[in-house]
N, C-alpha and C. Protein backbone atom coordinates (compact mmCIF):
# COMPACT_ATOMS: atom_id res chain seq x y z
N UNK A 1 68.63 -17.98 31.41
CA UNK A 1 67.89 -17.24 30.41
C UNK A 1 68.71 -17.11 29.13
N UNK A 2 70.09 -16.89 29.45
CA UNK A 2 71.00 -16.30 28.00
C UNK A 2 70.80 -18.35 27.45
N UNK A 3 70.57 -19.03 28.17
CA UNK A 3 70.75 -20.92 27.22
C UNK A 3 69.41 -20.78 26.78
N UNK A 4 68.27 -20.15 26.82
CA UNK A 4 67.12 -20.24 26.16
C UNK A 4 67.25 -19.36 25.12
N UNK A 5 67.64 -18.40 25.04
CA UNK A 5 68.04 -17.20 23.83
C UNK A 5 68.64 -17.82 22.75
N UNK A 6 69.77 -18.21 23.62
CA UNK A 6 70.90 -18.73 22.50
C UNK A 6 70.09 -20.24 21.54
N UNK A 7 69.57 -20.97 22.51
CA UNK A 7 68.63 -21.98 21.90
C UNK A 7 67.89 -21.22 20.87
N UNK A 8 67.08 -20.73 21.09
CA UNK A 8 66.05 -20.14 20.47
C UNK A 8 66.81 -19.49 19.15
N UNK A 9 68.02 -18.67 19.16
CA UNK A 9 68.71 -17.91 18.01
C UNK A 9 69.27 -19.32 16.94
N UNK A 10 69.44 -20.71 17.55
CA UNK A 10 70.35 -21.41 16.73
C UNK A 10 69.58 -22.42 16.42
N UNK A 11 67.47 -21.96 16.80
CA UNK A 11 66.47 -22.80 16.05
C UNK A 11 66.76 -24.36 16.79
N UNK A 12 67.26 -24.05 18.27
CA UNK A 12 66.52 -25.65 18.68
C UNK A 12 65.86 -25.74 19.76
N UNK A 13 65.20 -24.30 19.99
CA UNK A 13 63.95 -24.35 20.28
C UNK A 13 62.74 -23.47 19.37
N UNK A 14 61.96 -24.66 18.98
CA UNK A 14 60.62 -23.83 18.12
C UNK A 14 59.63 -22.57 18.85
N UNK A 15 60.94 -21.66 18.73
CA UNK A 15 59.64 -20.21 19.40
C UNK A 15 60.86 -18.70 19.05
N UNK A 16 59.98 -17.99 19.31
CA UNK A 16 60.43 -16.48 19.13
C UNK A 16 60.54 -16.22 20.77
N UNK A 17 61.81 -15.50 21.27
CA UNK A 17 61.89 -14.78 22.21
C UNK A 17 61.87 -13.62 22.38
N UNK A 18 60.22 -13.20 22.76
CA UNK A 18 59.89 -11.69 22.08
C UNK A 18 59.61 -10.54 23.07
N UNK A 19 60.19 -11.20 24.69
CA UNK A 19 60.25 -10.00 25.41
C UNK A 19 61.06 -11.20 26.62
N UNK A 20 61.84 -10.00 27.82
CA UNK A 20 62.48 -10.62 28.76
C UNK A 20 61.87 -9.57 29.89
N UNK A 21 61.28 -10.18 30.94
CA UNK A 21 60.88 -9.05 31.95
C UNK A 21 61.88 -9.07 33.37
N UNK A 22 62.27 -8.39 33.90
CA UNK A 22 62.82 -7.98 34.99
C UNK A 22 62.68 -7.35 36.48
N UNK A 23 62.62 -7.71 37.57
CA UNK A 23 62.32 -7.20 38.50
C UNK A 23 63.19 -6.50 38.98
N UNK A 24 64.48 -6.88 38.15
CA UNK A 24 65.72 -5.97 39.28
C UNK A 24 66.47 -4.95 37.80
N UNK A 25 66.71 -3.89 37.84
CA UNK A 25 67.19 -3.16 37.25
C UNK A 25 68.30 -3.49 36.84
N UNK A 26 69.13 -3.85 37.48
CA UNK A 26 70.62 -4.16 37.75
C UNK A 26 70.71 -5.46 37.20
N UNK A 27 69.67 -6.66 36.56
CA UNK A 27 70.30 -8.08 36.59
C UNK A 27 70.98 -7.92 35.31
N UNK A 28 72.14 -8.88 35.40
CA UNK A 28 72.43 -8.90 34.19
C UNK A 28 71.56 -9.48 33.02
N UNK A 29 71.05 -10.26 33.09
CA UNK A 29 70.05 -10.91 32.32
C UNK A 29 69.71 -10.10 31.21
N UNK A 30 69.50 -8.42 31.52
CA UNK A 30 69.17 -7.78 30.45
C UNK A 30 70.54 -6.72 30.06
N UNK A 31 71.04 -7.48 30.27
CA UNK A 31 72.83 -7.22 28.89
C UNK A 31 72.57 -8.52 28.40
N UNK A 32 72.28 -9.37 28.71
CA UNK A 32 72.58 -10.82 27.90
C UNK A 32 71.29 -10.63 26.73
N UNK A 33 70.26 -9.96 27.31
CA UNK A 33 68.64 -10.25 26.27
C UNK A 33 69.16 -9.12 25.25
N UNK A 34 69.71 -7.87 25.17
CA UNK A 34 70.19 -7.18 24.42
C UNK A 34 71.10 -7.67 23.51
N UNK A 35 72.13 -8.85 24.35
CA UNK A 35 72.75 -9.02 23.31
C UNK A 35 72.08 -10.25 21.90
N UNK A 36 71.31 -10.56 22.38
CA UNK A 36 69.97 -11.13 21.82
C UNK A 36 69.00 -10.46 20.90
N UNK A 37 68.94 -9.32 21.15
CA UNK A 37 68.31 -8.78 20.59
C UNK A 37 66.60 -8.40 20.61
N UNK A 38 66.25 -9.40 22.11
CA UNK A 38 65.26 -9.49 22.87
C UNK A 38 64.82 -7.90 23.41
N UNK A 39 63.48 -7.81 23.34
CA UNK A 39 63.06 -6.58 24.24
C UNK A 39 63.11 -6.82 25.75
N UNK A 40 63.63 -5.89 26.36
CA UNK A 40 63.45 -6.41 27.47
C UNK A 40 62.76 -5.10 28.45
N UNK A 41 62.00 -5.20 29.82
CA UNK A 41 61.54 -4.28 30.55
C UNK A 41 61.58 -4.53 31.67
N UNK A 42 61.77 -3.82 32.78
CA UNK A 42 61.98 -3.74 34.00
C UNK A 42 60.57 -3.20 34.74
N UNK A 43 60.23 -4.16 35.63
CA UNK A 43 59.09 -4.21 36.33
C UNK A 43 59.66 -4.27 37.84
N UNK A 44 60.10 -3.04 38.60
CA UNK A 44 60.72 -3.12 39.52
C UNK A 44 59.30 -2.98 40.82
N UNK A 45 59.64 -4.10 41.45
CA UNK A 45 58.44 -4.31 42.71
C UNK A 45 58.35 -3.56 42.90
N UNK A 46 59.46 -2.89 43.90
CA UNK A 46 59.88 -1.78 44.82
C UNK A 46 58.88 -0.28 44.55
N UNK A 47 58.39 -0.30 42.75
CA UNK A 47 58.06 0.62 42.25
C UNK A 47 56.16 0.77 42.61
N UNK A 48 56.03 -0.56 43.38
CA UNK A 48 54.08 -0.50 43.22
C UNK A 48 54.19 -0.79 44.57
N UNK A 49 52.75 -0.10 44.97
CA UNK A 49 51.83 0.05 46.09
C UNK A 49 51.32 -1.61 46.56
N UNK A 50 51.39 -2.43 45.44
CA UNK A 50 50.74 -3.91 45.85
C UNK A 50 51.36 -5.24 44.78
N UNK A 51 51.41 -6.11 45.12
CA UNK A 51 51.66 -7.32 44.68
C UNK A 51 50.83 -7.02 43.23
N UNK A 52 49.13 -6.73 43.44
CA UNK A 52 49.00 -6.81 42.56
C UNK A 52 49.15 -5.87 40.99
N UNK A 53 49.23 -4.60 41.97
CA UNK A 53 49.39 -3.62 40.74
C UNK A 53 51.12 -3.93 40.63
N UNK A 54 51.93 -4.97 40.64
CA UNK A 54 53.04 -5.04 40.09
C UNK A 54 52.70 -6.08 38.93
N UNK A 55 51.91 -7.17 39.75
CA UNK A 55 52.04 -8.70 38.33
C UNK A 55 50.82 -7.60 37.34
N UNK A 56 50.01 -6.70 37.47
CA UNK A 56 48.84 -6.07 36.47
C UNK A 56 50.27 -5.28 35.04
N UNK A 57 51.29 -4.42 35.83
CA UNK A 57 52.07 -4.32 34.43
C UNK A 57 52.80 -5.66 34.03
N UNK A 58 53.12 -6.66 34.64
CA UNK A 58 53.86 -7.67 34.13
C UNK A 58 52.79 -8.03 33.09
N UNK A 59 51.77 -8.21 33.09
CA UNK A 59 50.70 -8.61 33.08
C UNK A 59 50.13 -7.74 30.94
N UNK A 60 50.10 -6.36 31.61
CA UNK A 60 50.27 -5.49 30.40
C UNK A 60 51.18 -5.85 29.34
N UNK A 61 52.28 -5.67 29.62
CA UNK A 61 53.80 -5.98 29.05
C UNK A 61 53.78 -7.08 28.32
N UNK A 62 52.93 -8.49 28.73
CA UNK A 62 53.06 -9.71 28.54
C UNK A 62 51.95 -9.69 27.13
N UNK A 63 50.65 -9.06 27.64
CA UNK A 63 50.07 -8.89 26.58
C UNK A 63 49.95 -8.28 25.47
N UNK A 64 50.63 -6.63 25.14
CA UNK A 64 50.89 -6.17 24.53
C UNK A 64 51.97 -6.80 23.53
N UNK A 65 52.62 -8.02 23.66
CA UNK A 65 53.96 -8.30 22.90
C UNK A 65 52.64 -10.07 22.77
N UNK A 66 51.60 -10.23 23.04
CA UNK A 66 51.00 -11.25 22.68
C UNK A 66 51.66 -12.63 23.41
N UNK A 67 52.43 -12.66 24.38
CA UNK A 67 52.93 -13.67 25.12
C UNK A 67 52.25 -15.05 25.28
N UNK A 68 52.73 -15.84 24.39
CA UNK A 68 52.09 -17.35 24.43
C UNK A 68 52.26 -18.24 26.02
N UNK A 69 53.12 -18.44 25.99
CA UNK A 69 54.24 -19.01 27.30
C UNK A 69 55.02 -17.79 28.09
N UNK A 70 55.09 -18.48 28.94
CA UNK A 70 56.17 -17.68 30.17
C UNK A 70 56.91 -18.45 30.53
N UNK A 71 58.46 -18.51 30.39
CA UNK A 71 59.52 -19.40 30.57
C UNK A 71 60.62 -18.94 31.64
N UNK A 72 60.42 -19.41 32.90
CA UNK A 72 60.78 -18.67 34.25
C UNK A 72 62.14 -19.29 34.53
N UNK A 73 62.94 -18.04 34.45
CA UNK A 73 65.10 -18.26 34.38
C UNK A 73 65.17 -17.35 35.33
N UNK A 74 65.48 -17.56 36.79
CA UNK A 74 65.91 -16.45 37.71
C UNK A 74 65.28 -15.72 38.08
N UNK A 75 63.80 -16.12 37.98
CA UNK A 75 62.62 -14.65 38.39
C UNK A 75 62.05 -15.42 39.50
N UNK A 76 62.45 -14.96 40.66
CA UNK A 76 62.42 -15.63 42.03
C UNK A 76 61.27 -14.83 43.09
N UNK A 77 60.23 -14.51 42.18
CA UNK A 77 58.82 -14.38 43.08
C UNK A 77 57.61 -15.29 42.75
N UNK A 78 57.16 -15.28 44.11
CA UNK A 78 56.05 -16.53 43.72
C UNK A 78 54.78 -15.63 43.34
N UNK A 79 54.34 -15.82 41.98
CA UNK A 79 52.74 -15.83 41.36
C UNK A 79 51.94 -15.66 42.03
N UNK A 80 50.99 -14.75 42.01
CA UNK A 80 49.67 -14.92 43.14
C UNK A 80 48.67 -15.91 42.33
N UNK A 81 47.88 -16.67 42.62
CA UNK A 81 46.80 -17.17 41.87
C UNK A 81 46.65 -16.83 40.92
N UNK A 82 45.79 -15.47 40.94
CA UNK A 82 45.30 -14.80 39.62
C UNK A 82 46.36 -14.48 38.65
N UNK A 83 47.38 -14.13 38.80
CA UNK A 83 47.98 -14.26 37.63
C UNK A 83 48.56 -15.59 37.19
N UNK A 84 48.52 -17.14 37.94
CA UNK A 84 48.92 -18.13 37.42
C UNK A 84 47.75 -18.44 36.60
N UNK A 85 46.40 -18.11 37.44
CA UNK A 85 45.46 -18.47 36.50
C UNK A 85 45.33 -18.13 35.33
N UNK A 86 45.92 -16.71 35.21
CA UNK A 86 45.24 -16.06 33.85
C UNK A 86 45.89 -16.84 32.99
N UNK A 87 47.33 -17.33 32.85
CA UNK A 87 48.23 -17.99 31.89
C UNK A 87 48.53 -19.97 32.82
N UNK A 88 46.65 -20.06 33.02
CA UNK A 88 47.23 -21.78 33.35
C UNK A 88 47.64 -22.77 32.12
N UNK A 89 48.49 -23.44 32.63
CA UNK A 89 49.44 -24.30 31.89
C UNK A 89 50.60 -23.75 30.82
N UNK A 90 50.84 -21.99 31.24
CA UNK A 90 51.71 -21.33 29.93
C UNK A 90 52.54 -20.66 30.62
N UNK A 91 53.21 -21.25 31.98
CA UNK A 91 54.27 -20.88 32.61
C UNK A 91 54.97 -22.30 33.02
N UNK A 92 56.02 -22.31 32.76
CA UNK A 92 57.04 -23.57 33.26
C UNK A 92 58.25 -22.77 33.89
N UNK A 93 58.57 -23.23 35.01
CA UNK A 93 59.84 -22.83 35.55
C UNK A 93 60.75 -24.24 36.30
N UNK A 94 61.60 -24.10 36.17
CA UNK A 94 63.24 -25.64 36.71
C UNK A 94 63.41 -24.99 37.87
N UNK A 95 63.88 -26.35 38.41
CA UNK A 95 63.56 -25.92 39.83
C UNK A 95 64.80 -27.28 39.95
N UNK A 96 66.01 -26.88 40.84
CA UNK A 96 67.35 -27.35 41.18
C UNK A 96 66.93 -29.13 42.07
N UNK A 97 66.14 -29.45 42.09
CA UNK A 97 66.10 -30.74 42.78
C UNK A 97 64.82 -31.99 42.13
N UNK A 98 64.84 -33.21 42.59
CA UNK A 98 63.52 -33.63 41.59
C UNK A 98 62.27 -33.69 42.48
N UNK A 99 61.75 -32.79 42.17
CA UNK A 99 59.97 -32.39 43.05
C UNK A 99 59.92 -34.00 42.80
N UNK A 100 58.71 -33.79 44.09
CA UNK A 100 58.19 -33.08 44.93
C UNK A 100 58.96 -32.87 46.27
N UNK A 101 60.77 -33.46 46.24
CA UNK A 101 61.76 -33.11 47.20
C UNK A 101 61.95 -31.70 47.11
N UNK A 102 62.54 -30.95 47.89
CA UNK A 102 63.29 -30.16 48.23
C UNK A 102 62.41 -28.68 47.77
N UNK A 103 61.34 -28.40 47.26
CA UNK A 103 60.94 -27.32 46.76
C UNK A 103 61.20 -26.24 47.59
N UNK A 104 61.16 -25.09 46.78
CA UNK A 104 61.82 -23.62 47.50
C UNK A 104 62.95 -23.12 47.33
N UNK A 105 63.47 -21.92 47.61
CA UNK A 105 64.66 -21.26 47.07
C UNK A 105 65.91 -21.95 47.09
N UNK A 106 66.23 -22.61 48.17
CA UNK A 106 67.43 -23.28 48.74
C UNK A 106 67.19 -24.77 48.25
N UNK A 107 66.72 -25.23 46.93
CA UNK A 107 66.92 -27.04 47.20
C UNK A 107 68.45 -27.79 47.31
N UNK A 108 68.95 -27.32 46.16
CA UNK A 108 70.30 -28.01 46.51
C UNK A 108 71.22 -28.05 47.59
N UNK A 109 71.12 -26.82 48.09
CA UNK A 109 71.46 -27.25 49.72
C UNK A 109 70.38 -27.47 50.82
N UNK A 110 69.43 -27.93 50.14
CA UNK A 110 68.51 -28.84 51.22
C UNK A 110 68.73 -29.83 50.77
N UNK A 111 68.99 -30.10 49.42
CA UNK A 111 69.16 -31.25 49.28
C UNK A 111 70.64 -32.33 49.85
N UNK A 112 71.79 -31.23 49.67
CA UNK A 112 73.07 -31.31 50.05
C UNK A 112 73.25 -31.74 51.52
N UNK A 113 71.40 -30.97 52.41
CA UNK A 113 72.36 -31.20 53.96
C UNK A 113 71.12 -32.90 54.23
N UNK A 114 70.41 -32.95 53.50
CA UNK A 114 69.94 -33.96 53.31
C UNK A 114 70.69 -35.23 53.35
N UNK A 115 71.60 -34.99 52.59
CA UNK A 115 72.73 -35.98 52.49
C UNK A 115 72.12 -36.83 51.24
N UNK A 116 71.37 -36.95 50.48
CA UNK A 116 70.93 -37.85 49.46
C UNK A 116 71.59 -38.55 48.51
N UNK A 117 71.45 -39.13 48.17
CA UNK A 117 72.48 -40.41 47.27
C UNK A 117 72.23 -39.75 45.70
N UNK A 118 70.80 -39.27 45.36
CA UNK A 118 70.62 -38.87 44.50
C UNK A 118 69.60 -37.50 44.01
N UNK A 119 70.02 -36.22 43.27
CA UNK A 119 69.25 -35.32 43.47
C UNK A 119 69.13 -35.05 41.75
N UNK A 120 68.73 -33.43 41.59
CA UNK A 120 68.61 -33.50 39.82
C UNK A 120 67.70 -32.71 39.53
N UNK A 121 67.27 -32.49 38.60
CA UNK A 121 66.58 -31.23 38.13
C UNK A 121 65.22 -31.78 37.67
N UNK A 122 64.09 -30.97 37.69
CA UNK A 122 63.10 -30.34 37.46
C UNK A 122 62.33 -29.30 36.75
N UNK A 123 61.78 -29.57 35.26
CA UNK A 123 60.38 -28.50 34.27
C UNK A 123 59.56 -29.10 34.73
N UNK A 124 58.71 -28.12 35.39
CA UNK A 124 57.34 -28.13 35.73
C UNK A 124 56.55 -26.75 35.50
N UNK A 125 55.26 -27.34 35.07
CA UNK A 125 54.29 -26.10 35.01
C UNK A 125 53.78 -25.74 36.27
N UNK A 126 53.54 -24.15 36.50
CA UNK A 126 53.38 -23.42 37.24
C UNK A 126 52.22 -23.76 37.89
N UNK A 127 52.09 -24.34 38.89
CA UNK A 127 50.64 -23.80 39.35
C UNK A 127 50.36 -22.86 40.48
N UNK A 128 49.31 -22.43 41.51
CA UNK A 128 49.50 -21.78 42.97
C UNK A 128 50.34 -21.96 43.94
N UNK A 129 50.41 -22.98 43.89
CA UNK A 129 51.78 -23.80 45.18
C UNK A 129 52.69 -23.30 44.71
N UNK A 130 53.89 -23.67 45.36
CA UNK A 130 55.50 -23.39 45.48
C UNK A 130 55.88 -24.75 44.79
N UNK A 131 56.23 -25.01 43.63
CA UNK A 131 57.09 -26.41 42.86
C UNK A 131 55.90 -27.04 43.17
N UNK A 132 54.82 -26.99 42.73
CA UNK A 132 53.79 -28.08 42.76
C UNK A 132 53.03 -28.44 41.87
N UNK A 133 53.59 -27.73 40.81
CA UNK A 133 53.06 -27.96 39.33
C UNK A 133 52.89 -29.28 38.60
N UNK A 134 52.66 -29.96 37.97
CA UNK A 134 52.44 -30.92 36.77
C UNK A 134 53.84 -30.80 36.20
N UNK A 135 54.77 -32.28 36.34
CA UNK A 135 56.55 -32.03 35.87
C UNK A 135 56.13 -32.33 34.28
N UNK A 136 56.98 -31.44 33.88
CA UNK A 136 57.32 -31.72 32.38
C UNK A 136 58.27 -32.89 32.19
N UNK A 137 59.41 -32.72 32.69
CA UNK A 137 60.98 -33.53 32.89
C UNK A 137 61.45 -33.44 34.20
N UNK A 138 61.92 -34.81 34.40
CA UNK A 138 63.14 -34.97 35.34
C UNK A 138 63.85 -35.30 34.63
N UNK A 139 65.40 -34.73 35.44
CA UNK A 139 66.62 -36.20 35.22
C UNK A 139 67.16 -36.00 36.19
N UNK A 140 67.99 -37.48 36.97
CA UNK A 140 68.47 -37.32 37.98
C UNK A 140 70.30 -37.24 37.79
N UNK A 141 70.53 -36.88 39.02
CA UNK A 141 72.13 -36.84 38.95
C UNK A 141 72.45 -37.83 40.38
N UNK A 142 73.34 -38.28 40.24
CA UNK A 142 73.72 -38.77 41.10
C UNK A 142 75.04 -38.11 42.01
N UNK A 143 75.00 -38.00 43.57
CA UNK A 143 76.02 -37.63 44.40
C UNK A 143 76.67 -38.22 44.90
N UNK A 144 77.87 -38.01 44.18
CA UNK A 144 78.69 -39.35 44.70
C UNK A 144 79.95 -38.66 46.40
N UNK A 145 80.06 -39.78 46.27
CA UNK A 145 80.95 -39.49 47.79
C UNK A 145 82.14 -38.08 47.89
N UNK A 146 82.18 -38.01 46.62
CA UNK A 146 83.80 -37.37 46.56
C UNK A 146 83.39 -35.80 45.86
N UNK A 147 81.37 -35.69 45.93
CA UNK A 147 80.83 -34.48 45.60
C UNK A 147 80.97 -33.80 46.79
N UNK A 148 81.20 -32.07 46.76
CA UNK A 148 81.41 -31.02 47.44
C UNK A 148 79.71 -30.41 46.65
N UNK A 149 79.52 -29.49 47.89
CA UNK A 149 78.26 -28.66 47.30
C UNK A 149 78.33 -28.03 46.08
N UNK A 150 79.64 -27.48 45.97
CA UNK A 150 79.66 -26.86 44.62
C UNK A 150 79.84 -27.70 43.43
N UNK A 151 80.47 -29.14 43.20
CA UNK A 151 80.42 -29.71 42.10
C UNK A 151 79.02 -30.13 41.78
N UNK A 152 78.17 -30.18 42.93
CA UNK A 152 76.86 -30.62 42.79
C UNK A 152 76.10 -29.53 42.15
N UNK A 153 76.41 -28.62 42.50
CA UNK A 153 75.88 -27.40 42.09
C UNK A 153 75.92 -26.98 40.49
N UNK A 154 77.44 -27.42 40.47
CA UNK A 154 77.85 -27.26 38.49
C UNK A 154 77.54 -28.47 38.08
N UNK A 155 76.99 -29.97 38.51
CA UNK A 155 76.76 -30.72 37.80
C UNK A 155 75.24 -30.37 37.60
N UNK A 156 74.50 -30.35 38.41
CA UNK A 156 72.70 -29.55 38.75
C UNK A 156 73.12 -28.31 37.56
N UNK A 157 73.33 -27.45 37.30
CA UNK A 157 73.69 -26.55 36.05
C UNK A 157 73.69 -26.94 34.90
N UNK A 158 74.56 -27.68 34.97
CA UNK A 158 75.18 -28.64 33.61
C UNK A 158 73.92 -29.09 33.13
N UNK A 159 72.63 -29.73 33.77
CA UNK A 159 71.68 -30.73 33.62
C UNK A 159 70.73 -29.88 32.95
N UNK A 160 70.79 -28.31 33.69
CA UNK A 160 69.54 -27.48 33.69
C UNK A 160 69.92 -27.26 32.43
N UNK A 161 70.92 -26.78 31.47
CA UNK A 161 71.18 -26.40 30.24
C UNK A 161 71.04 -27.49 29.41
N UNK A 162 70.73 -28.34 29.74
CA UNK A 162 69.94 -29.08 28.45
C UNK A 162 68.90 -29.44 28.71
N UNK A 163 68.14 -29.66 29.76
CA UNK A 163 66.69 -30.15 30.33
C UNK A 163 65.71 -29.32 29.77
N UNK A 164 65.88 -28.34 30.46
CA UNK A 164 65.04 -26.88 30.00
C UNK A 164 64.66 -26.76 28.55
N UNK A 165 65.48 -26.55 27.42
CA UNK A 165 65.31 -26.42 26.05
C UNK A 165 64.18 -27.67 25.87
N UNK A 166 64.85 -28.55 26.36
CA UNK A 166 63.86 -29.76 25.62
C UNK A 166 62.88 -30.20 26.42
N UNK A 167 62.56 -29.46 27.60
CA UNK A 167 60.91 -29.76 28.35
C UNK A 167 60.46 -28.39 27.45
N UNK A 168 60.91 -27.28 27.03
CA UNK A 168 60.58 -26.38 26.14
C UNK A 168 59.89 -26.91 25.07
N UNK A 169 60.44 -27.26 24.43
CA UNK A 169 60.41 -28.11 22.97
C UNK A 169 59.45 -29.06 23.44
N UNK A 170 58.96 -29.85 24.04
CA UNK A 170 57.68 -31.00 24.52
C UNK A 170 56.56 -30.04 24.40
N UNK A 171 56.65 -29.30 25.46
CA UNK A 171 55.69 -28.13 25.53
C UNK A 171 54.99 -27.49 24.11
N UNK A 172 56.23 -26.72 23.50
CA UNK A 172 55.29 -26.17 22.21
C UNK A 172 54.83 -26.87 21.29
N UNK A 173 55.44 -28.53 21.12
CA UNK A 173 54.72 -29.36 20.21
C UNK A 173 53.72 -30.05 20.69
N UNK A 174 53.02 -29.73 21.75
CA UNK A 174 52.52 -30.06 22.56
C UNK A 174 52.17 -32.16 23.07
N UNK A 175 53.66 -31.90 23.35
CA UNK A 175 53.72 -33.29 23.74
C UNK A 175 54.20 -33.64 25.03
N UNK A 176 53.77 -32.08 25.70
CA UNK A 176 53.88 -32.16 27.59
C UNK A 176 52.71 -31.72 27.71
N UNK A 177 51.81 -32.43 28.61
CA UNK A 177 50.50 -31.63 29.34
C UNK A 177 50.55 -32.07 30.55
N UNK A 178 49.44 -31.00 30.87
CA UNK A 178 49.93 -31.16 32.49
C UNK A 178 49.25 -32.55 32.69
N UNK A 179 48.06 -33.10 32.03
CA UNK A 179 47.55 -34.06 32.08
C UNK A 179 48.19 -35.47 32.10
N UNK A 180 49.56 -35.10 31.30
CA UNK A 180 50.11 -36.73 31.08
C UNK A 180 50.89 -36.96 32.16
N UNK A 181 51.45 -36.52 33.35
CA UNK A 181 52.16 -36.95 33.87
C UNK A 181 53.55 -36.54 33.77
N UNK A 182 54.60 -37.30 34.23
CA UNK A 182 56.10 -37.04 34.55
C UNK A 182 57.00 -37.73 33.28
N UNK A 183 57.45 -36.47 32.91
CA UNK A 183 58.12 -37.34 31.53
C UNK A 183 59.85 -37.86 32.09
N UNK A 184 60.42 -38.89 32.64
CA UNK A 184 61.41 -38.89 33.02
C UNK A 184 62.64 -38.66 32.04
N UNK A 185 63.50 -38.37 31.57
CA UNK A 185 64.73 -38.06 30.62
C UNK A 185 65.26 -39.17 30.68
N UNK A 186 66.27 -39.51 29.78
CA UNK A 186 67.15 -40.53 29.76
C UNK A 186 68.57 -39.60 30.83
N UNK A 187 69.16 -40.50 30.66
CA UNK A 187 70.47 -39.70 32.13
C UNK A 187 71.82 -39.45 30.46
């Protein structure tokens, strides 16, 4: 989230970052959106009776600040329908492996016990499924013999901080739809 801010503050991504929402009180995420200068609000689950009267204030929050897009950094609950629907095609979230492999919380070490020759990152738009969206970008990385989970892990990082901005950037000039297909990256 703080590589989309910082993008966004140094104009190389075309958009305003005009709210950061939170499920956990405690993330850091919102010391980093402050230091941004981003609004940010805490929508703590824990705090509602139902799934849905939690995404209904996300929901409020989103609209009151006029929310074009929803750009998903570390917000690790899955969407019910109705709220993917209400914003179809205006949520993208990266996802640590190249869909339609490995989807779900754990890819890189599914991908890791996989043993794969080659793994890599993922922008895709949101749909009902779990990583089953319409990809904006891949790029792949390659695992070489002498990778440990964790270099895989900081090279998969490394990838996400520049992928992201610029499946961003496709998006608002609108030269990602979900319609066109898989835009692959250069490596």
């Amino acid at each position: 989230m703080e590589n989309i801010l910082r993008n966004v503050r140094e104009r190389k991504i075309a958009a305003k970052a005009a709210l950061v929402v939170s499920d956990n009180p405690q993330a850091y995420a919102l010391k980093r959106a402050e230091k941004y200068d981003v609004e940010c609000v805490v929508v703590d689950r824990k705090r509602f009776e139902s799934k849905a009267a939690f995404e209904a204030e996300i929901r409020r929050h989103l609209e009151r600040k006029k929310i074009d897009y929803i750009i998903l950094a570390g917000f690790m609950k899955i969407l019910s329908p109705s709220f993917v629907k209400a914003y179809r095609f205006r949520i993208l979230n990266i996802h640590p492996a190249l869909l339609p492999n490995f989807p779900g919380a754990h890819a890189i070490q599914d991908a890791w016990e996989a043993k794969v020759k080659t793994t890599g990152v993922t922008v895709h738009f949101v749909d009902e499924g779990v990583d089953t969206g319409p990809v904006i970008l891949q790029r792949k990385i390659p695992v070489e013999a002498t990778d440990t989970l964790e270099t895989v892990e900081k090279k998969i990082h490394a990838v996400e901080y520049e992928l992201y901005p610029e499946a961003i950037n496709l998006v608002l000039k609108g030269k990602a739809k979900p319609s066109s297909g898989a835009k692959k990256a250069k490596k």
